[in-house]
Every structure is written in structure tokens, then in C-alpha cells.
N, C-alpha and C. Protein backbone atom coordinates (compact mmCIF):
# COMPACT_ATOMS: atom_id res chain seq x y z
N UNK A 1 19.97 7.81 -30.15
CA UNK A 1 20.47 6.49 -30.40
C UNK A 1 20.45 5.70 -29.10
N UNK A 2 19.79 4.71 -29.42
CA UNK A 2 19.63 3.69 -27.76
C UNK A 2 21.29 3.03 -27.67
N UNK A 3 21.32 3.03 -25.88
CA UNK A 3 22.93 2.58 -26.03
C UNK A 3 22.09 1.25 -24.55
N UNK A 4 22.81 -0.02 -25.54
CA UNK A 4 22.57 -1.48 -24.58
C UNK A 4 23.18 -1.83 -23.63
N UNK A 5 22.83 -2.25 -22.56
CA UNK A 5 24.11 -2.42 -21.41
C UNK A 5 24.66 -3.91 -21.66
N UNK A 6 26.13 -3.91 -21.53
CA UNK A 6 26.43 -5.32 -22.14
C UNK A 6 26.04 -6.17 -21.03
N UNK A 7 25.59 -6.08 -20.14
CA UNK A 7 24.73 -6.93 -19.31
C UNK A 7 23.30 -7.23 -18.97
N UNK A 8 22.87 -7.96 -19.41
CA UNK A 8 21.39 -8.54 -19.32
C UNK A 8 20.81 -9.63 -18.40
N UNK A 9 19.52 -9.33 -17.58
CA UNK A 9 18.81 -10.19 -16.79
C UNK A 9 17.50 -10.29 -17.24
N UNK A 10 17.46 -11.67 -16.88
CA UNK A 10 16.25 -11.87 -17.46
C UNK A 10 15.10 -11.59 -17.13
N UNK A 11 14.13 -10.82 -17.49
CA UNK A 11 12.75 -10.57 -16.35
C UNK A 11 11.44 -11.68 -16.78
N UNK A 12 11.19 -11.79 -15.72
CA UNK A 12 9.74 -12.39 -16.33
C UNK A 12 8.69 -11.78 -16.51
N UNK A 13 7.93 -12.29 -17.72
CA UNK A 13 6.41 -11.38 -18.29
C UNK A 13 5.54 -12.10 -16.73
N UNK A 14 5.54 -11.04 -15.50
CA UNK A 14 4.71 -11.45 -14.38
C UNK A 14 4.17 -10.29 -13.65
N UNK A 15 3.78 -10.56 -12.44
CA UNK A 15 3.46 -9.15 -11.91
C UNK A 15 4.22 -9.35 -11.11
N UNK A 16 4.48 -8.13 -10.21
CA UNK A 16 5.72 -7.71 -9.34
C UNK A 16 5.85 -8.06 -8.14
N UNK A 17 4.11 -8.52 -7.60
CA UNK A 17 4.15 -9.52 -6.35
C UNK A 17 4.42 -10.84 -6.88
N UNK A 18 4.02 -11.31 -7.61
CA UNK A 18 4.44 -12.73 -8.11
C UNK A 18 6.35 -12.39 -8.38
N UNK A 19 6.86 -11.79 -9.07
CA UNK A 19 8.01 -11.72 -8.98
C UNK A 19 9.08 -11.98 -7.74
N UNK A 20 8.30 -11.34 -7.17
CA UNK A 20 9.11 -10.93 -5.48
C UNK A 20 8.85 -12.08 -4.66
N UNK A 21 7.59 -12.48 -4.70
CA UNK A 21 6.82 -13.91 -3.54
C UNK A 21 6.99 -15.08 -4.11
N UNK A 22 6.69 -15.13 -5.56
CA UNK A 22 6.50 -16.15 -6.20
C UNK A 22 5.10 -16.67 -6.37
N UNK A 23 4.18 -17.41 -5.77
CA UNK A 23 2.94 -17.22 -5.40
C UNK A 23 2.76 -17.09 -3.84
N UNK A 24 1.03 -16.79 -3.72
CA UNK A 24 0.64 -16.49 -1.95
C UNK A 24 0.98 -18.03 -1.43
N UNK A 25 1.06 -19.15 -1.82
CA UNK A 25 0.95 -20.44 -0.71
C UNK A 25 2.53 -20.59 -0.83
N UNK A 26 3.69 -19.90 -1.84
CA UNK A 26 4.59 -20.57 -2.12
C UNK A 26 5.71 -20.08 -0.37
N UNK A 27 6.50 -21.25 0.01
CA UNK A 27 7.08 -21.06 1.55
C UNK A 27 8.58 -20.89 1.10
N UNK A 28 8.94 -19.68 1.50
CA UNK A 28 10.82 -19.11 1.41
C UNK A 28 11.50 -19.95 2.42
N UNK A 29 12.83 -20.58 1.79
CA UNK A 29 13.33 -20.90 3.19
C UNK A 29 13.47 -19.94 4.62
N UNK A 30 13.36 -20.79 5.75
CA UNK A 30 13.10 -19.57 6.93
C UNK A 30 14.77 -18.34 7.15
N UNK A 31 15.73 -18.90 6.17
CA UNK A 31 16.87 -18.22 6.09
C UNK A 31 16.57 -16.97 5.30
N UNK A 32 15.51 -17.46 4.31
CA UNK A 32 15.12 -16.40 3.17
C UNK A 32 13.90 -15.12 3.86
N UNK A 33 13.14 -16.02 4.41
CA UNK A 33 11.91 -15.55 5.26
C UNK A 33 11.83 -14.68 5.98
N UNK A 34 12.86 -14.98 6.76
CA UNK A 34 13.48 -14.01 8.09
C UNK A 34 14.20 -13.31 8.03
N UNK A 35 14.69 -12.59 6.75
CA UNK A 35 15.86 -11.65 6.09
C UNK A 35 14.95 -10.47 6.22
N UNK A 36 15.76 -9.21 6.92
CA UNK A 36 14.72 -7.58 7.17
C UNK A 36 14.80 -7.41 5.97
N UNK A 37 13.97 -6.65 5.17
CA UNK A 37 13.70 -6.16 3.90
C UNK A 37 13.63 -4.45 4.19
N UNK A 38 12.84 -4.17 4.95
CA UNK A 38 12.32 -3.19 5.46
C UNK A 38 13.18 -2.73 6.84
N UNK A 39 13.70 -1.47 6.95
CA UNK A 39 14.26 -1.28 8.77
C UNK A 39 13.71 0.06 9.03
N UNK A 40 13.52 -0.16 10.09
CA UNK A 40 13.48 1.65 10.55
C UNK A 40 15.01 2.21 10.74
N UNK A 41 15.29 2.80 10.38
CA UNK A 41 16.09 4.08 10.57
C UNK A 41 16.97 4.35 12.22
N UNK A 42 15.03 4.89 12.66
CA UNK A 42 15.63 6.00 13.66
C UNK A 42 15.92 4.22 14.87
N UNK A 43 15.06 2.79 14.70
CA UNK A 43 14.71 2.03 15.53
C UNK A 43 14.70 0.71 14.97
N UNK A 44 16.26 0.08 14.42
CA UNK A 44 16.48 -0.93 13.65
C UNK A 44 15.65 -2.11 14.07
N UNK A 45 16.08 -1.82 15.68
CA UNK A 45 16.39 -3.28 16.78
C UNK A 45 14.46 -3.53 16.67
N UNK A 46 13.68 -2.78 16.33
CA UNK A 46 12.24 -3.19 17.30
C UNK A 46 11.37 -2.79 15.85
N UNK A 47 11.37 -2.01 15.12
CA UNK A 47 10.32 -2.08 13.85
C UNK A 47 11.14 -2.29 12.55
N UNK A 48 10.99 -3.47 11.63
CA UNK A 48 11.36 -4.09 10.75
C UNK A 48 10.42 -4.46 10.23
N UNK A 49 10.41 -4.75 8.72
CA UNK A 49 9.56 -6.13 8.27
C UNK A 49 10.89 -7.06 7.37
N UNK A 50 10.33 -8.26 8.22
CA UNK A 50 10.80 -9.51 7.06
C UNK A 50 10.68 -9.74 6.17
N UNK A 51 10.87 -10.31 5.20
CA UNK A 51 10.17 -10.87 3.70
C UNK A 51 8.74 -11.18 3.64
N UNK A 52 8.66 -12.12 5.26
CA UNK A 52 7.44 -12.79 5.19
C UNK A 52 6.38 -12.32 5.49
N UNK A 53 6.71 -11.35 7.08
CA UNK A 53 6.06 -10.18 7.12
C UNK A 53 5.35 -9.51 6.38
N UNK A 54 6.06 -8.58 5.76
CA UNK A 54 5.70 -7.67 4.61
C UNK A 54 5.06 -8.73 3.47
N UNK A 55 5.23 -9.23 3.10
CA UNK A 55 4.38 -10.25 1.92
C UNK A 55 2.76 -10.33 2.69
N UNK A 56 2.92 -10.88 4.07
CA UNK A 56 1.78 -11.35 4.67
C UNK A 56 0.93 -9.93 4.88
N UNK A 57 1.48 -8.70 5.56
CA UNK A 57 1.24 -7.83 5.48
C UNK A 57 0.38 -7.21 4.19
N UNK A 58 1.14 -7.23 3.19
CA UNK A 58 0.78 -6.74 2.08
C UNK A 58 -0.21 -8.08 1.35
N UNK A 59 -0.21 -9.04 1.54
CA UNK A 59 -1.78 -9.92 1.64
C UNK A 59 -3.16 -9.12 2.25
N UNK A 60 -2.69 -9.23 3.25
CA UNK A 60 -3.35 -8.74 4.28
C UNK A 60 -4.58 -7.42 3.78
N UNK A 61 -3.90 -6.31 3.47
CA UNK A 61 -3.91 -5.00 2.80
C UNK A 61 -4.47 -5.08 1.31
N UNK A 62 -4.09 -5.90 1.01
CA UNK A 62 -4.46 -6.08 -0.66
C UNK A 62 -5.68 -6.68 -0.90
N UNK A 63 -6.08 -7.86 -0.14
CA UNK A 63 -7.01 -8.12 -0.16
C UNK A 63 -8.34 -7.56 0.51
N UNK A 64 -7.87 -6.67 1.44
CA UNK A 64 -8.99 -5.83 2.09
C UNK A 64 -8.86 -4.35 1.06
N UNK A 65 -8.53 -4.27 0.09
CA UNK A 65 -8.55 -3.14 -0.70
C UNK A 65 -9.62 -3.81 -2.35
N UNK A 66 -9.36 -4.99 -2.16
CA UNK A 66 -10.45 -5.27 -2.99
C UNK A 66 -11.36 -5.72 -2.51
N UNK A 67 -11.51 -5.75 -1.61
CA UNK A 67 -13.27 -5.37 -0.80
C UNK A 67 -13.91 -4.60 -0.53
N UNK A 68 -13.43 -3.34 -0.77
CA UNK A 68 -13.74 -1.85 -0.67
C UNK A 68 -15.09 -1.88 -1.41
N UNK A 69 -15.95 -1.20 -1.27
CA UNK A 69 -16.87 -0.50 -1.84
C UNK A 69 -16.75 -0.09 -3.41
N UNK A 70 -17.11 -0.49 -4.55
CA UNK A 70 -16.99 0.14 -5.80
C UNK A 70 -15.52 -0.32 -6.21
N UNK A 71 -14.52 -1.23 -5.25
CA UNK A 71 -13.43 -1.21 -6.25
C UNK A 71 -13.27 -2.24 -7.33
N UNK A 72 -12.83 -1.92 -8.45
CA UNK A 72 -12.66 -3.20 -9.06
C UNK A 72 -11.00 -3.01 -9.78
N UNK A 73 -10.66 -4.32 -10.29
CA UNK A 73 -9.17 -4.03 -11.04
C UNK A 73 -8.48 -2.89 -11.84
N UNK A 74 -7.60 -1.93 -11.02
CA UNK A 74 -7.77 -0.84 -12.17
C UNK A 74 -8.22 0.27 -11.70
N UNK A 75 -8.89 0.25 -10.51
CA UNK A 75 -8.41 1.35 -9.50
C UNK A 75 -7.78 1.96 -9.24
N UNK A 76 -7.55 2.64 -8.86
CA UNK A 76 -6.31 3.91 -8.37
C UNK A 76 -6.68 4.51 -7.35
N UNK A 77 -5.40 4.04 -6.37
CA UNK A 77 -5.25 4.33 -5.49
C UNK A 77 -4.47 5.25 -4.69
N UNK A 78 -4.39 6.35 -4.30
CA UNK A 78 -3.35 7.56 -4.11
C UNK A 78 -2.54 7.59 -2.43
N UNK A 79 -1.38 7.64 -2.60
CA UNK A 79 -0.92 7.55 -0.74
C UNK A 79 -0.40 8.90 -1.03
N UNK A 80 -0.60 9.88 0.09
CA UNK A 80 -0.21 11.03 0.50
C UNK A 80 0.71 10.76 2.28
N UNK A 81 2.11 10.63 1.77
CA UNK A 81 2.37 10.33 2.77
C UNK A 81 3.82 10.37 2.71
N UNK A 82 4.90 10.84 4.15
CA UNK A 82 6.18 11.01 3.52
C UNK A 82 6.53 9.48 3.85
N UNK A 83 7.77 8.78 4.09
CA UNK A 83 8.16 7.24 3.53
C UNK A 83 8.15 7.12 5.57
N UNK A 84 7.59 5.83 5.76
CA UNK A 84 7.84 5.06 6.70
C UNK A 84 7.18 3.87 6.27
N UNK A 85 7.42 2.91 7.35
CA UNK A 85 7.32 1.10 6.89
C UNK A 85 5.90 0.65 6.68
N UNK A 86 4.92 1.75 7.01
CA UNK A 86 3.53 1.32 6.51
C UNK A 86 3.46 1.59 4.48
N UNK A 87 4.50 2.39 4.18
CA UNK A 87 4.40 3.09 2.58
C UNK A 87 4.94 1.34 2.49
N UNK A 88 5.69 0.73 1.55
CA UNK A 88 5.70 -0.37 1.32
C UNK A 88 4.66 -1.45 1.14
N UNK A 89 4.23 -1.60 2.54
CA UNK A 89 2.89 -2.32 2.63
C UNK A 89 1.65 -1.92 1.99
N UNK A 90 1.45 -0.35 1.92
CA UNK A 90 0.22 0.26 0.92
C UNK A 90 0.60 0.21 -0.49
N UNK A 91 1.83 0.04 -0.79
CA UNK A 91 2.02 0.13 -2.37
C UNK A 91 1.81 -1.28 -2.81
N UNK A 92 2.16 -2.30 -2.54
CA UNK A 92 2.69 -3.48 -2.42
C UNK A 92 0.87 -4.17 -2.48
N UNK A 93 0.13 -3.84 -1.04
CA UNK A 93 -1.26 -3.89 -1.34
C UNK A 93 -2.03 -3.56 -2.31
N UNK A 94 -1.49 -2.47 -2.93
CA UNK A 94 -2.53 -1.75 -3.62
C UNK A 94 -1.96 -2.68 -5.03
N UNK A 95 -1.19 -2.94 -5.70
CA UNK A 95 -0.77 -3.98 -6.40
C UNK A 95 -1.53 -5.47 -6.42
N UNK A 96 -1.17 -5.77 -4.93
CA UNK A 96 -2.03 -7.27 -5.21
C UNK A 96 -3.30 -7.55 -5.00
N UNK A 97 -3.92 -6.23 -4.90
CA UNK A 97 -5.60 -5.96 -5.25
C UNK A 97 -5.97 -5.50 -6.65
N UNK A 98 -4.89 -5.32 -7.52
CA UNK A 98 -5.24 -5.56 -8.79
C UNK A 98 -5.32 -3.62 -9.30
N UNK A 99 -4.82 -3.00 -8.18
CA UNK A 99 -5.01 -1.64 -8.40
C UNK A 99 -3.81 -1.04 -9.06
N UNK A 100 -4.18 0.52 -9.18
CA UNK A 100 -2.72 1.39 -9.76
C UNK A 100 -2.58 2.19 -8.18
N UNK A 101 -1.08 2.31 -8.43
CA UNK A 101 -0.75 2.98 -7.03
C UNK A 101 -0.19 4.01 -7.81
N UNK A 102 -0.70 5.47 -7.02
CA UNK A 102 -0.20 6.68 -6.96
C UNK A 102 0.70 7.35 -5.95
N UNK A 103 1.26 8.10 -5.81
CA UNK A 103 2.08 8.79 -4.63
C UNK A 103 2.15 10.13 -5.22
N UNK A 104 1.74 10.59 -3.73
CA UNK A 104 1.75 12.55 -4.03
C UNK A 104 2.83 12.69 -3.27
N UNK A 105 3.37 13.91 -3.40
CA UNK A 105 4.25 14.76 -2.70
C UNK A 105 3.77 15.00 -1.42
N UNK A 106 4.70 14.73 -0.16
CA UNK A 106 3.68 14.77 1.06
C UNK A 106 4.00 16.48 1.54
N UNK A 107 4.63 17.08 0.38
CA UNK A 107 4.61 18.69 0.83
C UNK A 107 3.70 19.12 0.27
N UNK A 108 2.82 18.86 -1.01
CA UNK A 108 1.88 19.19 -1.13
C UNK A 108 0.63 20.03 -0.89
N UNK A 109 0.39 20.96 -0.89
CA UNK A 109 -0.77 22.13 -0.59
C UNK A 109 -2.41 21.24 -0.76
N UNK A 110 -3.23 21.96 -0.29
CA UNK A 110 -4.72 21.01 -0.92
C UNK A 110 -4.74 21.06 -2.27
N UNK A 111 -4.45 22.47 -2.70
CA UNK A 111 -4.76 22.59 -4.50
C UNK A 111 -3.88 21.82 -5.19
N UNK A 112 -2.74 21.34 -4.78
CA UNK A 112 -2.15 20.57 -5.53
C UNK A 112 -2.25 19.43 -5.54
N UNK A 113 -2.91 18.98 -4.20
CA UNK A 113 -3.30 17.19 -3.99
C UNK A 113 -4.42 17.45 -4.69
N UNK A 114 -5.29 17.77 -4.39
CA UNK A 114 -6.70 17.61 -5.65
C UNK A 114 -6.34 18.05 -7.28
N UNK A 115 -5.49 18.32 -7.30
CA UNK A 115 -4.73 18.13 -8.82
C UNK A 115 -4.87 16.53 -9.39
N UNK A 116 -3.94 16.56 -8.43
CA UNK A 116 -3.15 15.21 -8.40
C UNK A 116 -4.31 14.40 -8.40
N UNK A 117 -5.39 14.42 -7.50
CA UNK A 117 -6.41 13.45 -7.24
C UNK A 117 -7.33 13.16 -8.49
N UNK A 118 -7.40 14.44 -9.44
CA UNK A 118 -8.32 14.51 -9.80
C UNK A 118 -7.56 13.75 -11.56
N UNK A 119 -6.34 14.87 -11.64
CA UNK A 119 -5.54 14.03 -12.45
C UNK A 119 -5.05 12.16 -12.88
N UNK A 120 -5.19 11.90 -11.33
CA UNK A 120 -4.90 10.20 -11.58
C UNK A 120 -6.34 9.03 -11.54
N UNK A 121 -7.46 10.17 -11.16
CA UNK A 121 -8.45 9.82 -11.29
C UNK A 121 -8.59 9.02 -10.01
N UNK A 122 -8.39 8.86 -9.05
CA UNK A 122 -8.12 7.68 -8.04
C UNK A 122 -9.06 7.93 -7.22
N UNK A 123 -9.84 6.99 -6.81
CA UNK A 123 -11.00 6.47 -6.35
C UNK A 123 -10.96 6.63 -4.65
N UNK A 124 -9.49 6.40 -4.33
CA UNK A 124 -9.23 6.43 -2.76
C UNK A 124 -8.05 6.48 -2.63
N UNK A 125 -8.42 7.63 -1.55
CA UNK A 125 -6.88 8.00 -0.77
C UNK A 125 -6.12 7.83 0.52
N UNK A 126 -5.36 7.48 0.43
CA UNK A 126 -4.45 6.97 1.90
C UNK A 126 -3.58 8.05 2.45
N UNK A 127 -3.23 8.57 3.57
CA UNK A 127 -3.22 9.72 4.02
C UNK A 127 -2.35 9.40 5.02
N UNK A 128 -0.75 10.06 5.66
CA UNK A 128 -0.51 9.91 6.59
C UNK A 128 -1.74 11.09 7.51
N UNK A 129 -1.63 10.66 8.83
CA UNK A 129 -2.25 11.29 10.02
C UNK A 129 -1.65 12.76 9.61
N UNK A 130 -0.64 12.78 9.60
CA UNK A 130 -0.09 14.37 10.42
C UNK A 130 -0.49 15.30 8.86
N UNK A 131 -1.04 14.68 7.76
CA UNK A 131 -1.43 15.68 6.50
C UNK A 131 -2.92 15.18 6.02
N UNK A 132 -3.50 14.91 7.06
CA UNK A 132 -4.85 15.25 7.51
C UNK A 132 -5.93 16.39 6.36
N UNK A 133 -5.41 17.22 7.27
CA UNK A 133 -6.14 18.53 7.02
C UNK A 133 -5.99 18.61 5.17
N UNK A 134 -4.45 18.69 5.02
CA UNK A 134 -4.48 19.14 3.69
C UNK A 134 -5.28 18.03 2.74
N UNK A 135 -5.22 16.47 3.08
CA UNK A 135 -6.33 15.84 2.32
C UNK A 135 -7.44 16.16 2.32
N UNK A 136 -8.28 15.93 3.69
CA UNK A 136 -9.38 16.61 3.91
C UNK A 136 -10.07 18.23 2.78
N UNK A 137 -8.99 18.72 2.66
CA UNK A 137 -9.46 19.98 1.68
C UNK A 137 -9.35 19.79 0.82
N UNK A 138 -8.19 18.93 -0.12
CA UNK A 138 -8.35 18.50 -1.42
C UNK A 138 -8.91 17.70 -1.82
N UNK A 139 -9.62 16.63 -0.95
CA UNK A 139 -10.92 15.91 -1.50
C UNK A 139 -12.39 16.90 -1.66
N UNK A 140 -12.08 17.51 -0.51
CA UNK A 140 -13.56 18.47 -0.82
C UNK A 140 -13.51 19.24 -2.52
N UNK A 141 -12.36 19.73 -2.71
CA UNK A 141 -11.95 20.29 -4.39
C UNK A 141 -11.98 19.64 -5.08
N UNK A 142 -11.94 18.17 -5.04
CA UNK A 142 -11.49 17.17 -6.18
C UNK A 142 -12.91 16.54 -6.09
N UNK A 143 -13.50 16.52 -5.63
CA UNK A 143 -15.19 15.82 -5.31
C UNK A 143 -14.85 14.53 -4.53
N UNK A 144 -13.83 13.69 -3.70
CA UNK A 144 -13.54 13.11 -3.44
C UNK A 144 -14.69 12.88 -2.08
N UNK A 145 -15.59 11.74 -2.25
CA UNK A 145 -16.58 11.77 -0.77
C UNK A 145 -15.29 10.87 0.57
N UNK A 146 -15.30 11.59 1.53
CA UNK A 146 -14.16 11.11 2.75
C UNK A 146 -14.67 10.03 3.24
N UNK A 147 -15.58 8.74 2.69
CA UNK A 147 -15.61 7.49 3.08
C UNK A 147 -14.86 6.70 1.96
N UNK A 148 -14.05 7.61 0.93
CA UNK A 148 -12.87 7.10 0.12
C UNK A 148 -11.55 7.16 0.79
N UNK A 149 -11.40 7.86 2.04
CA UNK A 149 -10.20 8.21 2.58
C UNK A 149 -10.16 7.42 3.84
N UNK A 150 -8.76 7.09 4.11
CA UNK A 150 -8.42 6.50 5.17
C UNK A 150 -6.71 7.08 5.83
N UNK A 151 -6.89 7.47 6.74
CA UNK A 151 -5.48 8.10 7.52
C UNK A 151 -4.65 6.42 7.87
N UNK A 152 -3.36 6.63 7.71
CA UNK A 152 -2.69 5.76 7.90
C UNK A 152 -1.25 5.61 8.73
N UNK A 153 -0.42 4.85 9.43
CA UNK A 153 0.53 4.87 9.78
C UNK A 153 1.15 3.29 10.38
N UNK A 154 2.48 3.46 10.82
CA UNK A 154 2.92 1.99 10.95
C UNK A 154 2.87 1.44 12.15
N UNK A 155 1.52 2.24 12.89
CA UNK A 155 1.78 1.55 14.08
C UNK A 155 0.96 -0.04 14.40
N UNK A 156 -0.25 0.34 12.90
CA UNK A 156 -0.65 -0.89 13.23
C UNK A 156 0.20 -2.25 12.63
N UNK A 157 1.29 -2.32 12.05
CA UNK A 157 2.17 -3.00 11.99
C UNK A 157 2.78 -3.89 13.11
N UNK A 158 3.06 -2.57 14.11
CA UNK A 158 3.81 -3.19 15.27
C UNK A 158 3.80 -3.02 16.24
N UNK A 159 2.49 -2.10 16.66
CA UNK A 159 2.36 -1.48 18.18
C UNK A 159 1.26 -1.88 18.91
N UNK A 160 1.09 -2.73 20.06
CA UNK A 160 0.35 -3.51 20.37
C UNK A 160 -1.16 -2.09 20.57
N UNK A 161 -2.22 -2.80 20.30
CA UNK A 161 -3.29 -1.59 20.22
C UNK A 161 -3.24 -0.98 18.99
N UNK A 162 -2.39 -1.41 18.14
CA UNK A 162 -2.30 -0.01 16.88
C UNK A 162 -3.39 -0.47 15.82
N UNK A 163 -3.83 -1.82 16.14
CA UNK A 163 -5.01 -2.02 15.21
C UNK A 163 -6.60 -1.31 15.65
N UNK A 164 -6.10 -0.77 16.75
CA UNK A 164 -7.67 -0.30 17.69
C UNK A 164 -7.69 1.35 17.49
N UNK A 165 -6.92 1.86 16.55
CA UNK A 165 -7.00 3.40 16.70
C UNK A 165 -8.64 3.57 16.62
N UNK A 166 -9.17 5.10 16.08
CA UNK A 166 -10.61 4.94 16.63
C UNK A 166 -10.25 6.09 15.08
N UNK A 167 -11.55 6.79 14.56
CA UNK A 167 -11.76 7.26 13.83
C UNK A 167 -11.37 8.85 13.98
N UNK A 168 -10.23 9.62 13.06
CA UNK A 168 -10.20 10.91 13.09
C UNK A 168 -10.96 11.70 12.58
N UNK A 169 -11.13 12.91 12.99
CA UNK A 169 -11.61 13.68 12.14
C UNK A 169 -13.01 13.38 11.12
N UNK A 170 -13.86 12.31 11.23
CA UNK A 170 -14.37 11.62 11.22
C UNK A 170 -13.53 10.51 9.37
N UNK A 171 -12.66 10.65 9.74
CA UNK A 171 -11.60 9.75 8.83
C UNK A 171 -11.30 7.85 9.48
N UNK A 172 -11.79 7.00 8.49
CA UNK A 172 -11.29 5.65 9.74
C UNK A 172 -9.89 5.67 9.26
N UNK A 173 -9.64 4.81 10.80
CA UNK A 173 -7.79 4.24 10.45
C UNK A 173 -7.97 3.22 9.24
N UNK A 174 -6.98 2.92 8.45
CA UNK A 174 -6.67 1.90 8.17
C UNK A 174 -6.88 0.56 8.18
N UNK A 175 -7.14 0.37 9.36
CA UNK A 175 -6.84 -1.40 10.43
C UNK A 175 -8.77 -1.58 9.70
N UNK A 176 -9.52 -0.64 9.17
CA UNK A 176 -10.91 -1.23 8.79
C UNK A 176 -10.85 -1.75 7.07
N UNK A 177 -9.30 -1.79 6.72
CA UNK A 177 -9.63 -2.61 5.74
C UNK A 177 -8.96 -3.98 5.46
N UNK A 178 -7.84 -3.73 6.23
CA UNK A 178 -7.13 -4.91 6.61
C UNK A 178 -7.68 -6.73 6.46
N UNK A 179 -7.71 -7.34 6.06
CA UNK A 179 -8.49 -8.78 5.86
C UNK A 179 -7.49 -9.23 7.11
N UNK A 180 -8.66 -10.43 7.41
CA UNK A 180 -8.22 -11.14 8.52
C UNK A 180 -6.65 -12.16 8.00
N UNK A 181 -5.88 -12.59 9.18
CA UNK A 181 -4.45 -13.00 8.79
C UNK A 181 -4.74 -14.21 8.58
N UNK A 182 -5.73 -15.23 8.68
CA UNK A 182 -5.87 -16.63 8.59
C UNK A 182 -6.41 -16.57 7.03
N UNK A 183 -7.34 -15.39 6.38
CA UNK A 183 -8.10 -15.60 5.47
C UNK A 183 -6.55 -14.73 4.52
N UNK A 184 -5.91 -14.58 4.73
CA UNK A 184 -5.08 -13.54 3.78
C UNK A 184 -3.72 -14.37 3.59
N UNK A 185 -3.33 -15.71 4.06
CA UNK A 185 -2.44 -16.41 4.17
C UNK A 185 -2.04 -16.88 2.81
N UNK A 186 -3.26 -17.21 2.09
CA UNK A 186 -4.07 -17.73 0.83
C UNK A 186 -4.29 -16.69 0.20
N UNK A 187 -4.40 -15.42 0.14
CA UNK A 187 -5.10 -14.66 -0.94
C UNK A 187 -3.58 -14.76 -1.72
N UNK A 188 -4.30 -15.27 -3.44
CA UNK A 188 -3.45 -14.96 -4.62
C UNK A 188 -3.98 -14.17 -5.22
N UNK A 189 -3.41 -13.00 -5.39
CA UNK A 189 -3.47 -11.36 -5.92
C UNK A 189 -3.45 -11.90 -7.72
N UNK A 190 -4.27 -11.13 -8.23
CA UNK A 190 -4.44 -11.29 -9.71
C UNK A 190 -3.32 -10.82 -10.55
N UNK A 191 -2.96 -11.75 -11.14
CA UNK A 191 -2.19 -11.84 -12.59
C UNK A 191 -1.91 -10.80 -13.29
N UNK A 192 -0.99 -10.40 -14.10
CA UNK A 192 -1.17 -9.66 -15.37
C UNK A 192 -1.87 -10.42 -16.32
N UNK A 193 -2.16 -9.42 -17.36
CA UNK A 193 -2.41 -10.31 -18.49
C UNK A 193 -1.30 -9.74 -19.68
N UNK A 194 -0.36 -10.46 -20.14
CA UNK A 194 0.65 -9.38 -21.15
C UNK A 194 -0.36 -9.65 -22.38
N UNK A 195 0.00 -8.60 -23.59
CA UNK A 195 -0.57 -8.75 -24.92
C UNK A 195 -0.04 -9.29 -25.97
């Protein structure tokens, strides 16, 4: 038996970046703008994202994820990674590129990420650095070719140089899909369509 909560909000039939942003040109007051959304933990005072940040950020990301090679709306996209302030920005991206976002367990074994990989069907995988290896082996199991993979972390967020990492393992960083910040100011991430 369904039980109703006597309290109700209203949602809108939208997508969840439009929910949260409103649209890409639309401007928050700078009271609204400049509110942390995001904190670090261990390092309140120096890595944060703002509202505006992270929106621009996740522009940023989203639109260089639908420039990828072979992607189109409906993609799936997998992050193997435990939570720091770059996870947000990849989920959030992978959304306003019109994709499905996945998340594995970042304890995960290879046989169980190529489960997972093969299970969500996902086209490309995002990888913290330090679980490397175990992607690396579960794409080889899952047929996953490693110019679908990209190692990731938050330094290119906020660490001067962190957009210049160089290629692991022959894995690229991240920062090669990133869209430029003048051209991503403007990107409006695609719609739902409800039925």
C-alpha cells in the first residue's frame, strides 16, 4: 500500500541541469553565485566550487564529452572513482552532454569493473589516477579500446598546471576534453523530452 507524504513540492517535467542552473546564459544573483556548493573536507579555505563555478565547470566538461569520438545522446558514461570535487563536475557533465552517468564501486576488482562496464554498456570510462591499473584490466575484459578511457582528478579544477598533466600509462588526463571557457559560457546542454 503506497503511503503519501502530507507534504508536496512541486517538480518540474525538466532536466536536472536546467533545474539547478535554469538555463546556460541565465545570471544567479552574485549572492546566489558565490554560495560553496561543493567543499573539501580535509581543505575548506582553498578548494571549493561555487554555484557558478561548478555550473561553468560542468559546461565546460559536458560539452567536451559531446565531442568525443562516436558519442551521441544516450551514451554512457562510467566514473570509477572514490568522491572528491572533480566527481560532481563528471556527473553533472556527463548529464549536460546528453549522456547516462554510471558509478562503480571504487573498491572494485578488474572482474567486477568489466562487469559493470560491460553491463551498463558504457562507451567511456573515467578513472580516478590511483585505480589505474584495475581499469586498465577491466577494459582489456570488457573489450573496452583505452582511447575510451581517461584518468581523472581535481587538480585540474584548482591547481595551477593541473590542466598540463601529460599522459599516464599511455591513458590522457582529462583536461583533453574539457571545451574551451569562452566557448562553454553558452553551451545549452540538451533538453529532456517527457512522453
Amino acid at each position: 500500500m503506497p503511503y503519501k507524504s502530507r507534504w508536496s513540492v512541486p517538480i518540474p517535467d525538466c532536466s536536472l541541469p536546467t533545474f539547478l542552473f535554469g538555463s546556460a546564459t541565465h545570471q544567479e544573483p552574485p549572492s546566489l553565485a558565490n554560495k560553496q556548493c561543493y567543499i573539501d573536507a580535509q581543505n575548506p579555505e582553498k578548494y571549493f566550487l561555487t554555484r557558478s563555478s561548478f555550473k561553468l565547470w560542468s559546461q565546460r566538461f559536458g560539452m567536451g564529452v559531446g565531442r568525443l569520438p562516436g558519442f551521441k545522446p544516450g551514451e554512457r558514461v562510467l566514473v570509477f572513482s572514490g568522491n572528491n570535487l572533480a566527481f560532481p563536475v563528471a556527473f553533472m557533465g556527463v548529464l549536460m552532454a546528453g549522456g547516462i552517468f554510471s558509478a562503480a564501486n571504487p573498491s572494485f576488482v578488474g572482474r567486477e569493473l568489466a562487469n559493470q562496464l560491460k553491463d551498463s554498456g558504457a562507451a567511456y570510462l573515467l578513472v580516478a589516477e590511483a585505480s589505474l591499473d584495475t581499469a586498465l584490466e577491466a577494459a582489456k575484459i570488457a573489450g573496452l579500446s583505452t582511447d575510451r578511457i581517461r584518468y581523472f582528478d581535481a587538480d585540474a579544477l584548482f591547481e595551477k598546471g593541473g590542466m598540463d598533466k601529460s599522459d599516464l600509462k599511455g591513458i590522457k588526463y582529462w583536461n583533453s576534453i574539457f571545451a574551451d571557457e569562452s566557448d562553454a559560457k553558452s553551451y545549452q546542454w540538451p533538453e529532456l523530452k517527457g512522453k
